[in-house]
Protein backbone atom coordinates (compact mmCIF):
# COMPACT_ATOMS: atom_id res chain seq x y z
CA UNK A 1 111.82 137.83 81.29
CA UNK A 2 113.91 134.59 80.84
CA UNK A 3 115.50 135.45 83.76
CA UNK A 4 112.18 135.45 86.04
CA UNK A 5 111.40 132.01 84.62
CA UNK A 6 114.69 130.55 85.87
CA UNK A 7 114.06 131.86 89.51
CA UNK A 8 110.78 129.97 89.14
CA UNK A 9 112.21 127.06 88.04
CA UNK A 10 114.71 127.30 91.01
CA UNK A 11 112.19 127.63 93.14
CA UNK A 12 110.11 124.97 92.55
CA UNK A 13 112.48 122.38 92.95
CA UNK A 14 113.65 123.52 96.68
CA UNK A 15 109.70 123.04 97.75
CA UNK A 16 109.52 119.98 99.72
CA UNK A 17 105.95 118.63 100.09
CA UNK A 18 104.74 117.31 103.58
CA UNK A 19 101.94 114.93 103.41
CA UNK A 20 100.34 112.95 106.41
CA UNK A 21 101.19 109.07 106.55
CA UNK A 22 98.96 105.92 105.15
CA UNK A 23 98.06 102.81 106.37
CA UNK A 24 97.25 100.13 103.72
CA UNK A 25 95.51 97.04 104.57
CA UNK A 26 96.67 93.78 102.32
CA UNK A 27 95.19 90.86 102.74
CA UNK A 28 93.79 87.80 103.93
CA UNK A 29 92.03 88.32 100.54
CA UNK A 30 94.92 89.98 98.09
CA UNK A 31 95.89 87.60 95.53
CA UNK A 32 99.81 87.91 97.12
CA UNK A 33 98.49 86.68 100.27
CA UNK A 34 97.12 82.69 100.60
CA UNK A 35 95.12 82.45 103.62
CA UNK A 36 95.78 83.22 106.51
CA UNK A 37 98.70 86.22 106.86
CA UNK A 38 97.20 89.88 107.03
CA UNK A 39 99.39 92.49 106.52
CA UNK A 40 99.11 96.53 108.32
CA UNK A 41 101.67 98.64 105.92
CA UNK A 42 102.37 102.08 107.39
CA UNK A 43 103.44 104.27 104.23
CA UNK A 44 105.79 107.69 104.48
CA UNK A 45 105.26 108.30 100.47
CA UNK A 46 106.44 105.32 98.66
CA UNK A 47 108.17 103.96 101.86
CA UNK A 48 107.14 101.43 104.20
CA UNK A 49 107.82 102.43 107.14
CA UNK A 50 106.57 99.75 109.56
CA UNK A 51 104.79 96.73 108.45
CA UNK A 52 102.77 94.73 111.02
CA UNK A 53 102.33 91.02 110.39
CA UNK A 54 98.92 89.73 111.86
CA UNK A 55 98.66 86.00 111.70
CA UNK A 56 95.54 83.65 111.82
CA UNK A 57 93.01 86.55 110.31
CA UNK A 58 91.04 83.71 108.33
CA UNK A 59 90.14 80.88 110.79
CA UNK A 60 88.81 77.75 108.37
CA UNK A 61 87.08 76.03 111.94
């Protein structure tokens, strides 16, 4: 029996988990933002991946 529990073990550890991308929004409004910089983070897990700057979002007139 101990032996089936280590080939479980082993197994789950080799399972790699594929999940889709996400796309987080931060600012004008987040408290590490002040004004007017908007920020597009594509995510890959815990990873940014590409990070699109997008100035001006907040016009004051």
């Amino acid at each position: 029996m101990a032996y089936v529990a280590t080939q479980a073990a082993d197994a789950r550890l080799n399972v790699e988990i594929e999940t889709e991308g996400m796309t987080l929004n931060i600012g004008p409004q987040h408290p590490a933002t002040h004004g007017t910089l908007r920020l597009v983070a594509r995510l890959d897990g815990e990873q940014v991946v590409e990070a699109e700057p997008i100035m001006g979002y907040m016009h004051r007139g």
